[in-house]
Protein backbone atom coordinates (compact mmCIF):
# COMPACT_ATOMS: atom_id res chain seq x y z
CA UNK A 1 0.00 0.00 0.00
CA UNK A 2 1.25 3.54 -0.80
CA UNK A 3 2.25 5.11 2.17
CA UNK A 4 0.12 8.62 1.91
CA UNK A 5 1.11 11.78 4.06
CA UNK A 6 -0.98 14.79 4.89
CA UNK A 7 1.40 17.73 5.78
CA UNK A 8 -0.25 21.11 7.39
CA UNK A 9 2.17 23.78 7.54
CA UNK A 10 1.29 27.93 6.54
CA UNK A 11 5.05 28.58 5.87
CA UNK A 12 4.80 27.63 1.93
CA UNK A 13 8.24 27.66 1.44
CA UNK A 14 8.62 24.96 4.44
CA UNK A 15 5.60 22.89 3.19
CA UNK A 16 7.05 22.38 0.00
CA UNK A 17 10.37 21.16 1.40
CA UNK A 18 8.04 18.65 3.37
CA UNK A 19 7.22 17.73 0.30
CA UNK A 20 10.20 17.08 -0.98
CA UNK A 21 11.73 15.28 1.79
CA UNK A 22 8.99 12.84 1.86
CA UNK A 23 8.38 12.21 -1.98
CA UNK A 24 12.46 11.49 -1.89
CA UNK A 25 11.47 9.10 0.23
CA UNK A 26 9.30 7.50 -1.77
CA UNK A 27 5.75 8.63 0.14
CA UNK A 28 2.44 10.31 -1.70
CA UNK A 29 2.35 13.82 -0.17
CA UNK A 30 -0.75 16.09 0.30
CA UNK A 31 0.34 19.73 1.03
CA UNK A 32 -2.26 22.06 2.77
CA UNK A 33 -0.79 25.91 4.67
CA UNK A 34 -4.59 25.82 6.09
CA UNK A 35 -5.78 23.59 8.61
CA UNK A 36 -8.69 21.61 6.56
CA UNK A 37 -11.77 20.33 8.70
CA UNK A 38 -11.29 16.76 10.61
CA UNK A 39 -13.94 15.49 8.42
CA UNK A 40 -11.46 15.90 5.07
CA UNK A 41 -8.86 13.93 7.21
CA UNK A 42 -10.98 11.41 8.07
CA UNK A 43 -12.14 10.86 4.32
CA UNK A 44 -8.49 10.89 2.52
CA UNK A 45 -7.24 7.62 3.98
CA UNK A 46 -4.09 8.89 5.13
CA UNK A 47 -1.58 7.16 6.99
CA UNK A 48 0.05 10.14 8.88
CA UNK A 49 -0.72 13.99 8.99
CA UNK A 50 1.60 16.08 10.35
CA UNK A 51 1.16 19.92 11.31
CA UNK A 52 2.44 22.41 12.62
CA UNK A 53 0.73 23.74 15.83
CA UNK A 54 0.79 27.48 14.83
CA UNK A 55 -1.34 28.03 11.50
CA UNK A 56 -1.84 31.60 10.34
CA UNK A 57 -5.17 31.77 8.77
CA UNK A 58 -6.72 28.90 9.71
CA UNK A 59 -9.36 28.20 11.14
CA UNK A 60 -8.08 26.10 13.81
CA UNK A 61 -4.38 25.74 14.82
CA UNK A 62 -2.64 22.18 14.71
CA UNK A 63 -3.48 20.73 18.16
CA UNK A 64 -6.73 22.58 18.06
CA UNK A 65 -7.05 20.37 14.81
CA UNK A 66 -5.66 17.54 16.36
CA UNK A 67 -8.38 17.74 19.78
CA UNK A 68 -10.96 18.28 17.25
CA UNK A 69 -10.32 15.04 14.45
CA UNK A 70 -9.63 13.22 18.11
CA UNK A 71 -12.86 13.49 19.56
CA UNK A 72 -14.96 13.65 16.23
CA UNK A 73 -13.18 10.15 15.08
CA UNK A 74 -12.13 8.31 17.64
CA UNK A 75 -12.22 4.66 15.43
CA UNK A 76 -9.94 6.77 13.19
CA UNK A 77 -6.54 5.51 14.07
CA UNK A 78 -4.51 7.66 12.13
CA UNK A 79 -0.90 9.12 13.86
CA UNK A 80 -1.20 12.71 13.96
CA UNK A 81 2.77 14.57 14.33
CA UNK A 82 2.58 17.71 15.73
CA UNK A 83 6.11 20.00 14.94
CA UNK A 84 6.85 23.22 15.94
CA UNK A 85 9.21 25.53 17.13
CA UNK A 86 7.01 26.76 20.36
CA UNK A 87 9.00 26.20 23.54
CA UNK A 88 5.45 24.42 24.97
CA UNK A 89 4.90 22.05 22.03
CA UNK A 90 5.55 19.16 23.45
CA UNK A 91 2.63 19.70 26.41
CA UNK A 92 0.41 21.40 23.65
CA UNK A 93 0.66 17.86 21.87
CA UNK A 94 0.05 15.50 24.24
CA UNK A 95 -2.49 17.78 25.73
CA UNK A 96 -4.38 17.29 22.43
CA UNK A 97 -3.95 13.69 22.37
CA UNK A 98 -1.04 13.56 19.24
CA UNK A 99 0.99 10.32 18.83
CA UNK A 100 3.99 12.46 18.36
CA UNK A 101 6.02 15.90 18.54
CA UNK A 102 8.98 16.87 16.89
CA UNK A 103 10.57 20.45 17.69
CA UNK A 104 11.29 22.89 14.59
CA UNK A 105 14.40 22.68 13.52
CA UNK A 106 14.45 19.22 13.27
CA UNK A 107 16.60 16.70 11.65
CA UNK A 108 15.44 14.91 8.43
CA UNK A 109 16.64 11.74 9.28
CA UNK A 110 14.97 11.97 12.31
CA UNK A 111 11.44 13.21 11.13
CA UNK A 112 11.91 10.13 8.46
CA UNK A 113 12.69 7.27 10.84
CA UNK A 114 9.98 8.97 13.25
CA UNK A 115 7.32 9.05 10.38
CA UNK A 116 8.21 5.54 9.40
CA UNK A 117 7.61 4.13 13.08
CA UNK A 118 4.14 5.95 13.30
CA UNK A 119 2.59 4.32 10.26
CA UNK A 120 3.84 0.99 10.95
């Protein structure tokens, strides 16, 4: 099965490097810099989504989304990565319920072998 990876991040410039990290790495790559609603999450068949906790613009940011597709899909077992650079990302994530946190900058290797684990 193709490994499929929804990545949430405003900074374009950053989502697109996302992008290329993970399509080097052989994975099918959605790219969104808004935070969609849990129900598009739920209905894409991903098998990781990873976002950044602070999205300008969106309606919710990335542990808001992550509380949110949480509660509204609970038989949805899909890993959800929260990364960021904010010093309290780590409690905002598992306050939220995420299966992971990674602080920005981060290395690729790591964020690879870290993806890798979640989906198996």
């Amino acid at each position: 099965m193709e490994k499929h990876v929804l990545i949430i991040e405003d900074d374009q410039e950053i989502s697109e490097l996302f992008g290329v990290i993970f399509e080097l790495a052989d994975y099918r790559t959605t790219l969104l810099t808004i935070a969609p609603d849990p129900v598009y999450m739920s209905e894409q068949n991903f098998q990781l989504i990873i976002t950044d906790i602070r999205l300008v613009g969106s309606k919710y940011n990335g542990n808001e989304l992550c509380r949110l597709f949480k509660l509204q899909y609970p038989e949805d077992k899909t890993p959800i990565l929260l990364i960021s650079a904010e010093s309290n990302g780590d409690i905002l994530a598992r306050e939220c319920g995420a299966d992971g946190f990674m602080h920005k900058p981060f290395n690729i290797d790591d964020l690879l072998v870290c993806a890798s684990e979640m989906m198996a």
